[in-house]
C-alpha atoms as a PDB file:
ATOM      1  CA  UNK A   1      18.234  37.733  30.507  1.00  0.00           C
ATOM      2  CA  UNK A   2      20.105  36.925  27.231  1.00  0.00           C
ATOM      3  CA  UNK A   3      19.391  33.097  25.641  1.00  0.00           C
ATOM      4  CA  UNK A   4      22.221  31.365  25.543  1.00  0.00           C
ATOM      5  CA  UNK A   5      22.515  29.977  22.278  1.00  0.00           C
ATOM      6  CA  UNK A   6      24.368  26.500  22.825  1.00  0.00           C
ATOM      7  CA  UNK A   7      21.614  25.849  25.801  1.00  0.00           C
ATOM      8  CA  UNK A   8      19.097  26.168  23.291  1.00  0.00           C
ATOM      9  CA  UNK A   9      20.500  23.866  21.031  1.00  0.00           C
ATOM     10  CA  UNK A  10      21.186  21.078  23.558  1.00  0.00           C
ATOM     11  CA  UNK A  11      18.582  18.502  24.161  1.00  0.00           C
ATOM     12  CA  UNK A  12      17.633  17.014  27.639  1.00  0.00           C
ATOM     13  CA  UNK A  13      20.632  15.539  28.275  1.00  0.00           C
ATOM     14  CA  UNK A  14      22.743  18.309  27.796  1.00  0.00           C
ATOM     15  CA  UNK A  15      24.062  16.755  24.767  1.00  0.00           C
ATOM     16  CA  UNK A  16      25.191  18.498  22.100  1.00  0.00           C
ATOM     17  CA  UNK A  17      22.856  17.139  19.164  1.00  0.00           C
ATOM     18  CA  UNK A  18      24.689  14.920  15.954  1.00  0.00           C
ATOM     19  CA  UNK A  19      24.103  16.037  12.535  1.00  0.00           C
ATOM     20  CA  UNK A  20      21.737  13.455  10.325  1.00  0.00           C
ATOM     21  CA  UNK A  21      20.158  11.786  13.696  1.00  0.00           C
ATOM     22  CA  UNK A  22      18.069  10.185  12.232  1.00  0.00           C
ATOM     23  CA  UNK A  23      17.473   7.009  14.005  1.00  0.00           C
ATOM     24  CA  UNK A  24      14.976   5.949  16.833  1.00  0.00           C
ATOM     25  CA  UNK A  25      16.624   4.443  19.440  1.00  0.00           C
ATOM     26  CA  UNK A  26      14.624   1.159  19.345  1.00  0.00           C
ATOM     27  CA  UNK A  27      15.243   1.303  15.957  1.00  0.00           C
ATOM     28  CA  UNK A  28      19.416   1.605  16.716  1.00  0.00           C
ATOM     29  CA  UNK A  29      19.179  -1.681  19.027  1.00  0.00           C
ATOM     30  CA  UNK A  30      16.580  -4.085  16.430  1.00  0.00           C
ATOM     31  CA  UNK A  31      19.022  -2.856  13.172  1.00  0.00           C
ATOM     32  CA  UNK A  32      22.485  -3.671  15.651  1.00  0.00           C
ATOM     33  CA  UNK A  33      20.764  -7.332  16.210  1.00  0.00           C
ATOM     34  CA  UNK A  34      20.063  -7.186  12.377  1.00  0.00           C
ATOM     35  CA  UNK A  35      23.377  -6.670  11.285  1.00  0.00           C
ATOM     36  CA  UNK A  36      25.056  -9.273  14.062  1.00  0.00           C
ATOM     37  CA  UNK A  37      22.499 -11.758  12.724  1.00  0.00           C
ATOM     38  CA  UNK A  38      23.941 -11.244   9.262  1.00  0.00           C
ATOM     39  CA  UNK A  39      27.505 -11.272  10.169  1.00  0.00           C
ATOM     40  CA  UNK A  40      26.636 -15.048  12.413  1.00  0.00           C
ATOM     41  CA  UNK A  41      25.251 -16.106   9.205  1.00  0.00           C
ATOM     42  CA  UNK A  42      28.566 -14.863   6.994  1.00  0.00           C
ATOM     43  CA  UNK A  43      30.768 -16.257   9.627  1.00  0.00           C
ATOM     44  CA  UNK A  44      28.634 -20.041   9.732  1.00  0.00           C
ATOM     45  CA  UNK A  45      28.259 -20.881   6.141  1.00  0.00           C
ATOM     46  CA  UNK A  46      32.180 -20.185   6.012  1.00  0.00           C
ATOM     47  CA  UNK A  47      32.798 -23.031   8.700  1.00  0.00           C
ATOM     48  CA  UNK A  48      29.655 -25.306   7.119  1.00  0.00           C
ATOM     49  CA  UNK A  49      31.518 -24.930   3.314  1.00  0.00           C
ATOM     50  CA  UNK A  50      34.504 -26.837   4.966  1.00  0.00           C
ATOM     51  CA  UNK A  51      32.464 -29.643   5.968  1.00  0.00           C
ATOM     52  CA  UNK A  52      29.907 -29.790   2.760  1.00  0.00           C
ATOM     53  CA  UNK A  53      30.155 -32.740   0.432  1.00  0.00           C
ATOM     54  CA  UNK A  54      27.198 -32.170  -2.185  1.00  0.00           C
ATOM     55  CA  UNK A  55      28.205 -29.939  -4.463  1.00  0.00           C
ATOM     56  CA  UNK A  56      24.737 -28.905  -5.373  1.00  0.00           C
ATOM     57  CA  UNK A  57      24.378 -27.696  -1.485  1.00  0.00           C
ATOM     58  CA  UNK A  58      27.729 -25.659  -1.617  1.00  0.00           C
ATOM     59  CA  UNK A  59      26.745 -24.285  -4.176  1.00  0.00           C
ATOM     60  CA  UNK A  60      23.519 -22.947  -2.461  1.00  0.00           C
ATOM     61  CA  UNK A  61      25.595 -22.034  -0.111  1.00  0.00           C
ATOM     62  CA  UNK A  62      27.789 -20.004  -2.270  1.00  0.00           C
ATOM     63  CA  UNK A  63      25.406 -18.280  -3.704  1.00  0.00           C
ATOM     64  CA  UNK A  64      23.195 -17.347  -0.486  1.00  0.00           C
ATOM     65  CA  UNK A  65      26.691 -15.971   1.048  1.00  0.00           C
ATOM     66  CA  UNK A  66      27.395 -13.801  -2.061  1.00  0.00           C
ATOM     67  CA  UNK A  67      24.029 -12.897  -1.651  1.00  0.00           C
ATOM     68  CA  UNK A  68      23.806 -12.053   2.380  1.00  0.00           C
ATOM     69  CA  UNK A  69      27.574 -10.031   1.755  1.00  0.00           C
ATOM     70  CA  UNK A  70      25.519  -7.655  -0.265  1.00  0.00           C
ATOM     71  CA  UNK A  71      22.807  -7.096   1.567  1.00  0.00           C
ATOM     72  CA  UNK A  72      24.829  -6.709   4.761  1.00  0.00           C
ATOM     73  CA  UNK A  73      26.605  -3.931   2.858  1.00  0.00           C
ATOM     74  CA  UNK A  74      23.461  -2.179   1.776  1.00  0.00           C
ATOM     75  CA  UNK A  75      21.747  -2.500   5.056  1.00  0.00           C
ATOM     76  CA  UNK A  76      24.985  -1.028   6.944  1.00  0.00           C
ATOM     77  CA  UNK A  77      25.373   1.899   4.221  1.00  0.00           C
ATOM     78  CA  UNK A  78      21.939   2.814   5.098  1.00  0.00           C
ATOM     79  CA  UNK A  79      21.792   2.452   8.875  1.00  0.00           C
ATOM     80  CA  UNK A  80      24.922   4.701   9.132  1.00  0.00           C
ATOM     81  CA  UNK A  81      23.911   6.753   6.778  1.00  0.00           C
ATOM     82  CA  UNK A  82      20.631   7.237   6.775  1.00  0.00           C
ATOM     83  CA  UNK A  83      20.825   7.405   3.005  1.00  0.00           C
ATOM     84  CA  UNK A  84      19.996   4.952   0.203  1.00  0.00           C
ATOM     85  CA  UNK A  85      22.199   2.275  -0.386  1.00  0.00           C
ATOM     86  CA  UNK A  86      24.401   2.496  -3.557  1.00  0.00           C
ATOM     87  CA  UNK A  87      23.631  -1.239  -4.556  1.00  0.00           C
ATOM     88  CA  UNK A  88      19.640  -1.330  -4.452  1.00  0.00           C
ATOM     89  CA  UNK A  89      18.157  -4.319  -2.549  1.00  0.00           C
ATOM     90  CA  UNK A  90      18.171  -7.200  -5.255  1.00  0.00           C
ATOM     91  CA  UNK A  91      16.106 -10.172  -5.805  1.00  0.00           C
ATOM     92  CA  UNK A  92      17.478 -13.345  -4.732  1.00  0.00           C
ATOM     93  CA  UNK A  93      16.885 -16.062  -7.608  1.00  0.00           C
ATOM     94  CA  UNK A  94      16.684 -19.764  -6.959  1.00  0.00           C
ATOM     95  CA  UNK A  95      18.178 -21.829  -9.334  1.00  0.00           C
ATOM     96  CA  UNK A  96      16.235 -25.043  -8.999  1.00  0.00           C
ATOM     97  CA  UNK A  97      12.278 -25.650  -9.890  1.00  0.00           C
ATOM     98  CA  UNK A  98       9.872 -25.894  -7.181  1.00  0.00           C
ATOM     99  CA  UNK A  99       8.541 -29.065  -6.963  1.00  0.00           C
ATOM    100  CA  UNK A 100       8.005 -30.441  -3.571  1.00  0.00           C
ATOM    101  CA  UNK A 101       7.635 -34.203  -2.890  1.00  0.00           C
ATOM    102  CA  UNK A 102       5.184 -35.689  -0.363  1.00  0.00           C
ATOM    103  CA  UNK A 103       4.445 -37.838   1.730  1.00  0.00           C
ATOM    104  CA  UNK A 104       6.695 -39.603   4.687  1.00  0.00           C
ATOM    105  CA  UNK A 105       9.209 -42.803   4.761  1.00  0.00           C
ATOM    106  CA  UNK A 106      10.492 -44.277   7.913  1.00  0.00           C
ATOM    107  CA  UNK A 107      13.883 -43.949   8.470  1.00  0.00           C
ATOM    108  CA  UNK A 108      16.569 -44.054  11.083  1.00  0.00           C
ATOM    109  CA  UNK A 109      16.204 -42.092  14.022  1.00  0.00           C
ATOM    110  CA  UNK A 110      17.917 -38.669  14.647  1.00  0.00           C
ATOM    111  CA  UNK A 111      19.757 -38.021  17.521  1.00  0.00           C
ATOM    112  CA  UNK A 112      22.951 -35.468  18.307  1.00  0.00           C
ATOM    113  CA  UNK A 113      26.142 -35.883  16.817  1.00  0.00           C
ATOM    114  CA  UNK A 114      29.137 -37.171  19.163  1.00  0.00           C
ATOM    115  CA  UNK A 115      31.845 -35.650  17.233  1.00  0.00           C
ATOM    116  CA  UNK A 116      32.306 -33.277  14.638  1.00  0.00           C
ATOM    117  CA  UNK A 117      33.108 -36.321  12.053  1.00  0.00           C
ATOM    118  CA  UNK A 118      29.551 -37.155  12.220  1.00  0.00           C
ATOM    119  CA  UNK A 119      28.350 -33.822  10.380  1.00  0.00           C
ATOM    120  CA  UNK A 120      26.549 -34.515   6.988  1.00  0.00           C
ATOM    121  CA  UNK A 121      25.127 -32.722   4.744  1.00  0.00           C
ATOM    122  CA  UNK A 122      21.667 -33.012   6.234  1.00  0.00           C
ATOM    123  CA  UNK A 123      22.715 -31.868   9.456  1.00  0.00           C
ATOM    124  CA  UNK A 124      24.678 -28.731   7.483  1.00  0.00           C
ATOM    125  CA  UNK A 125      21.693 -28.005   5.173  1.00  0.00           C
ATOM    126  CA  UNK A 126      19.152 -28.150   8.141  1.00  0.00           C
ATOM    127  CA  UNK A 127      21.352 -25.293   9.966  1.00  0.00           C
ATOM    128  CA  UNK A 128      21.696 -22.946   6.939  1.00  0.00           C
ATOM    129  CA  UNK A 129      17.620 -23.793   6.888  1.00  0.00           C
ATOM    130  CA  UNK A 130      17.483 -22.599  10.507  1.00  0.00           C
ATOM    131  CA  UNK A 131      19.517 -19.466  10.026  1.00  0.00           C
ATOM    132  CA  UNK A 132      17.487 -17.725   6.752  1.00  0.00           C
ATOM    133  CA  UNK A 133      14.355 -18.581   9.033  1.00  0.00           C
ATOM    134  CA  UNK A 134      15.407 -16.715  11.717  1.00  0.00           C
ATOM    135  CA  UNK A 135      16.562 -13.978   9.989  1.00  0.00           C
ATOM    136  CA  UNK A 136      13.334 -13.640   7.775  1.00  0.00           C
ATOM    137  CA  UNK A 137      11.328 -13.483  11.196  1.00  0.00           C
ATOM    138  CA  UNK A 138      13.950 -10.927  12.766  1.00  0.00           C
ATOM    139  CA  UNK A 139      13.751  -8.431   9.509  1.00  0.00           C
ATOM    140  CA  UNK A 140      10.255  -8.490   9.272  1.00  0.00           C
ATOM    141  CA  UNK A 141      10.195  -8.024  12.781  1.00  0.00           C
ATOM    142  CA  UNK A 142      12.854  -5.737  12.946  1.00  0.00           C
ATOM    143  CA  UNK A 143      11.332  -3.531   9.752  1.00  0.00           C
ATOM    144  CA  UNK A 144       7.852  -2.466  12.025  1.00  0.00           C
ATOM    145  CA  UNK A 145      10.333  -1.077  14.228  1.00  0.00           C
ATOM    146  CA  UNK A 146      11.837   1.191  12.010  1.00  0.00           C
ATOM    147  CA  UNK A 147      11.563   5.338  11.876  1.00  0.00           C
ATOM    148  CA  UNK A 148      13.950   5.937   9.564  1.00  0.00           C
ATOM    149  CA  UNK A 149      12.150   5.176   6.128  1.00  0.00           C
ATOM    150  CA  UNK A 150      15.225   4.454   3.352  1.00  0.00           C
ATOM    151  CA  UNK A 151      16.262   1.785   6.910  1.00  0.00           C
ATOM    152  CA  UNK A 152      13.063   0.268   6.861  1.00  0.00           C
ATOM    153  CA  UNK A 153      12.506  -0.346   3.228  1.00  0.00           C
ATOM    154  CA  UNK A 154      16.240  -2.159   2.703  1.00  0.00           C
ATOM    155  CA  UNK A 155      15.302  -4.314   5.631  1.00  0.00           C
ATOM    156  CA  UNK A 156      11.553  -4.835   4.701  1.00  0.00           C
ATOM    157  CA  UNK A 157      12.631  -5.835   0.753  1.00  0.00           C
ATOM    158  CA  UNK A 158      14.898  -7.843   2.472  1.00  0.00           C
ATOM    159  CA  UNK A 159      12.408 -10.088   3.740  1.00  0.00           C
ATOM    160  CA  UNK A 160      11.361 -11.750   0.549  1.00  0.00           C
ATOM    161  CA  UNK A 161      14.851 -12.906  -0.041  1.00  0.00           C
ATOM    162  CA  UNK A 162      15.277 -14.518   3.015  1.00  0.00           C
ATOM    163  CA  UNK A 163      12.324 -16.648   2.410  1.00  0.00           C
ATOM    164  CA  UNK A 164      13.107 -17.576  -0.918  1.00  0.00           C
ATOM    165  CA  UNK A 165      16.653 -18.642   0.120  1.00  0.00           C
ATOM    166  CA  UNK A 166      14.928 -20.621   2.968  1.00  0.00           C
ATOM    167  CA  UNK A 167      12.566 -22.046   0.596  1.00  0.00           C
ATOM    168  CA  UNK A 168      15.653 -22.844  -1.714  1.00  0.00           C
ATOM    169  CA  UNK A 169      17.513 -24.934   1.299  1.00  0.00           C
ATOM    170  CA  UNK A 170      14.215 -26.810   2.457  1.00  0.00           C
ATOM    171  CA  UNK A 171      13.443 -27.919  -1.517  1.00  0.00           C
ATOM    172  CA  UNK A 172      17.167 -29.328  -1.227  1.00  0.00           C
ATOM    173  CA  UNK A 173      16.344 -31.280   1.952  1.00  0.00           C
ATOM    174  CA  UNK A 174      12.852 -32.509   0.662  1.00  0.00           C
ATOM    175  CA  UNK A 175      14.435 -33.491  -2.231  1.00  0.00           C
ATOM    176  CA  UNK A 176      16.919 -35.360  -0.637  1.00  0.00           C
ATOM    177  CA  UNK A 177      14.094 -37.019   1.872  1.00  0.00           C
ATOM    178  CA  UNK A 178      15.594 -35.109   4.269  1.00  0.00           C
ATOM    179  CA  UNK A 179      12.883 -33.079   4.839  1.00  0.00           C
ATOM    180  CA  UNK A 180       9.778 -34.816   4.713  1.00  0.00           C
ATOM    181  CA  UNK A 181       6.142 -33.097   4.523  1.00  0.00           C
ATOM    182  CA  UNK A 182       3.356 -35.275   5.580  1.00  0.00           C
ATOM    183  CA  UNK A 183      -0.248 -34.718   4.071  1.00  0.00           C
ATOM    184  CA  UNK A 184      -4.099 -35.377   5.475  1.00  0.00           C
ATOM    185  CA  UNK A 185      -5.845 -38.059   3.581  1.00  0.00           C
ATOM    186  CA  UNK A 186      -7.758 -36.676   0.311  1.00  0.00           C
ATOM    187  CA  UNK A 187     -11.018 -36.475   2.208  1.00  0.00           C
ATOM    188  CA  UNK A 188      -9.782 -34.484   5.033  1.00  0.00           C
ATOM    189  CA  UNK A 189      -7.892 -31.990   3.017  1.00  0.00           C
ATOM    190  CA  UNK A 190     -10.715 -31.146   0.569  1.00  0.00           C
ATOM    191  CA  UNK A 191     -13.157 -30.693   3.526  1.00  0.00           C
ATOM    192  CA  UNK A 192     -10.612 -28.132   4.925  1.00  0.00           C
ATOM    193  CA  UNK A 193     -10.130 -26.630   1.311  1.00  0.00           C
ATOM    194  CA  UNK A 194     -13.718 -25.876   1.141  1.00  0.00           C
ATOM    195  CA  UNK A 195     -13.838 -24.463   4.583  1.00  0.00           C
ATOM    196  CA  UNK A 196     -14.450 -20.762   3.246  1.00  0.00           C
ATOM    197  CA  UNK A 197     -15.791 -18.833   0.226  1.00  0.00           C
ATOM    198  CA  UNK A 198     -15.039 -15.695  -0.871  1.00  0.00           C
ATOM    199  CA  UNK A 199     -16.889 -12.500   0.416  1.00  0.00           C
ATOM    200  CA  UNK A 200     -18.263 -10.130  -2.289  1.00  0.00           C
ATOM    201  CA  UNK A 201     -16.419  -6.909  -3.014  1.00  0.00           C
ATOM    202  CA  UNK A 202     -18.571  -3.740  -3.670  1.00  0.00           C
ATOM    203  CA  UNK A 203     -17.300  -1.962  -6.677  1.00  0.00           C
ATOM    204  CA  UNK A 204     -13.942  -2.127  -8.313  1.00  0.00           C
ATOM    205  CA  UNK A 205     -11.410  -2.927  -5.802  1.00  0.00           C
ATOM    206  CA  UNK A 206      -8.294  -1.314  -7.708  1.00  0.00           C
ATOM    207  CA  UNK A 207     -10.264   1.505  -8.441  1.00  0.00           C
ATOM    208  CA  UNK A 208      -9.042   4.620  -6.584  1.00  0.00           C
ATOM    209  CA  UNK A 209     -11.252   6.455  -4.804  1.00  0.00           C
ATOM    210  CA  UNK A 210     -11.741  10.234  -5.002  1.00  0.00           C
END
């Protein structure tokens, strides 16, 4: 009996196979909720810049967006490619210092907006806030999922930048005493700073071994 060629090529499904398939297919579902995620975030911070007052905060916002539009374009060059992106992932750069302010002040109560002419710039900064979270939990996530390995590096350096924008919003609202960060008292912090000591390491640990 003579093979027949095309059989052999088929896979289970009787499929003929694509050229460069080179994705998982949990990997094709977490990088489609990726790229979604990015494009909510594009599409929010264009209806939050209407409503923005500060111009410190739009211009956070500015810059995160110009930001985001690139890395949504390297990410999708990559996942439909398989290849690596012609703008390399970059490293997102905050602008302002980092100094956080403590402690906590009473002040009025939250509670939901009743129309959209209540939005402020707290409300605004705590949603960009909520979005860079989410989407530096879904990446990181999303990059121990990955098989493809020029995929999983865009997305995993992508990580870092999310933080740091996240950080970037949240040292707006602290500033602002919108976003307060209690402390313990000095004696129970230093007892929990002093909760562990180092363990010793034998030999050099940068030190290859052979």
């Amino acid at each position: 009996m003579q093979n027949n060629p095309q059989s052999v090529n088929q896979n289970q499904t009787g499929q003929q196979p694509m050229m460069n398939q080179n994705h998982g297919g949990h990997e094709l579902f977490d990088a489609h909720e990726v790229i979604a995620g990015m494009i909510s975030m594009l599409d929010q911070y264009q209806m939050y810049d209407q409503h923005i007052q500060d111009p410190e905060l739009k211009d956070i916002l500015k810059r995160q967006s110009e930001f985001v539009q690139q890395t949504y374009n390297s990410v999708v060059h990559s996942f439909s490619t398989g290849q690596d992106p012609q703008v390399p992932t970059q490293q997102y750069q905050m602008t302002q210092p980092n100094d956080a302010v403590y402690g906590v002040k009473a002040g009025q109560p939250k509670k939901p907006n009743q129309s959209i002419n209540d939005l402020s710039d707290q409300g605004l900064s705590a949603y960009m806030l909520g979005q860079t979270k989410s989407l530096a939990s879904l990446l990181t996530m999303t990059s121990l999922e990955m098989t493809n390995p020029i995929l999983r590096r865009v997305i995993a350096d992508s990580v870092p930048n999310f933080i740091e924008m996240s950080y970037e919003t949240f040292l707006y609202q602290n500033k602002h005493g919108y976003y307060q960060v209690p402390q313990l008292n000095a004696q129970d912090m230093n007892t929990m700073l002093q909760s562990y000591a180092e363990a010793p390491v034998q030999g050099n640990p940068n030190t290859n071994m052979h």
